[in-house]
C-alpha atoms as a PDB file:
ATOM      1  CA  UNK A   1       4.349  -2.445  16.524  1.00  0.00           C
ATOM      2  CA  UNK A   2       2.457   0.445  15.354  1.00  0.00           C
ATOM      3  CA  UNK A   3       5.277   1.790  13.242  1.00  0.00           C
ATOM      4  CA  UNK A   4       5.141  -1.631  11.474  1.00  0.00           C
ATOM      5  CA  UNK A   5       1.446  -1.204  11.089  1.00  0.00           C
ATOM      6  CA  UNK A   6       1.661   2.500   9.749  1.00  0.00           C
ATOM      7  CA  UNK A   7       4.320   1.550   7.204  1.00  0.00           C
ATOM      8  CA  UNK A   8       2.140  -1.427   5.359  1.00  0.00           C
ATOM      9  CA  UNK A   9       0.037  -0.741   1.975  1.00  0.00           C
ATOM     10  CA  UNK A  10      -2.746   0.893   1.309  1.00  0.00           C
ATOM     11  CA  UNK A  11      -5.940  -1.679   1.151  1.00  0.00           C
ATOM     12  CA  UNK A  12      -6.303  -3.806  -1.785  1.00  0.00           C
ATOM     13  CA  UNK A  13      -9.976  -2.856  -1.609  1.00  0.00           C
ATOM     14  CA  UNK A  14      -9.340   0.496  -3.543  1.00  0.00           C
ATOM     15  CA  UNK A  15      -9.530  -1.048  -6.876  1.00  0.00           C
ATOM     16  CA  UNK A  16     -12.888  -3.215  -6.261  1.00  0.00           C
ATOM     17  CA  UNK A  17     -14.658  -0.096  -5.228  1.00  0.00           C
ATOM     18  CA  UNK A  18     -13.343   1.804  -8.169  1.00  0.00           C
ATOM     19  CA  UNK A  19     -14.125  -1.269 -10.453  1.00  0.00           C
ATOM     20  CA  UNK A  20     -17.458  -1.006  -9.061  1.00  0.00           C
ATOM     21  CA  UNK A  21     -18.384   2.958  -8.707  1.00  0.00           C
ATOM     22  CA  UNK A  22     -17.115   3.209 -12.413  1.00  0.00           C
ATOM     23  CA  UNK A  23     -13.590   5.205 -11.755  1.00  0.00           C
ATOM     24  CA  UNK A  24     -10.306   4.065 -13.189  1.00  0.00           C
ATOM     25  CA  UNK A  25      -9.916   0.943 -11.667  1.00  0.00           C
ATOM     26  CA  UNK A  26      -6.464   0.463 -13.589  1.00  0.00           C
ATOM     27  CA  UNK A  27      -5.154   3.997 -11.810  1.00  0.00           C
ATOM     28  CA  UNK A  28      -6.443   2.528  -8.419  1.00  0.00           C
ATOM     29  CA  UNK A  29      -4.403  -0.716  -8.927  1.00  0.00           C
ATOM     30  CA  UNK A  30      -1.171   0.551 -10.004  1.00  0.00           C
ATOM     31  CA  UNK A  31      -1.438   2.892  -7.451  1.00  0.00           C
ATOM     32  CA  UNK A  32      -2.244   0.012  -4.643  1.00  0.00           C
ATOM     33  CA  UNK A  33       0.778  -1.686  -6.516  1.00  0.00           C
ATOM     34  CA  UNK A  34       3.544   1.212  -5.689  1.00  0.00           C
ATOM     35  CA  UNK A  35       2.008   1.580  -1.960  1.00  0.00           C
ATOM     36  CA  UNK A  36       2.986  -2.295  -1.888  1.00  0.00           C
ATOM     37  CA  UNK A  37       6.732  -1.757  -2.982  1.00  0.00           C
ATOM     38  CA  UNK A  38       6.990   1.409  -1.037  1.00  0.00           C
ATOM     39  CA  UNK A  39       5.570  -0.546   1.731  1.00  0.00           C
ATOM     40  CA  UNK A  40       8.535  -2.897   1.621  1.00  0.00           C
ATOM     41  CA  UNK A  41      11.124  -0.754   1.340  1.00  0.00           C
ATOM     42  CA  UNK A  42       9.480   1.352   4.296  1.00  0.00           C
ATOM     43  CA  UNK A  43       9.268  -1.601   6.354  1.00  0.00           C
ATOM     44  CA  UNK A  44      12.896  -2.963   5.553  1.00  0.00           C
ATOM     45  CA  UNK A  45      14.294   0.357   6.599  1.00  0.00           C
ATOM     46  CA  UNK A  46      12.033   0.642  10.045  1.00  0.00           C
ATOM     47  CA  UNK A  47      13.581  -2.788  10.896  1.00  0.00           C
ATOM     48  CA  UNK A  48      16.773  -1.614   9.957  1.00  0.00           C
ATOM     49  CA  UNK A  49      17.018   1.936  12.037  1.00  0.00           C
ATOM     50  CA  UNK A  50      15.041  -0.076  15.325  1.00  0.00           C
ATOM     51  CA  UNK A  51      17.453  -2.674  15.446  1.00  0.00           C
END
């Protein structure tokens, strides 16, 4: 279970508190954006190699 955990995204969060501490909120959401797909691919493979 905690390999599961360790291979989801990075919070979503990122790009509110960038939106709201004026840094590049776009930069923080395509960057939350590739941890998502990443995630995926990480977690597809985990399931894949534990199985």
């Amino acid at each position: 279970m905690m390999v599961i955990e360790a291979a989801m995204p990075s919070a979503a969060l990122a790009t509110v508190f960038a939106k709201r501490y004026n840094c590049d909120a776009e930069l923080a959401s395509i960057l939350v954006f590739a941890t998502f797909i990443s995630s995926i691919l990480t977690i597809i493979t985990i399931v894949f190699v534990l199985t």
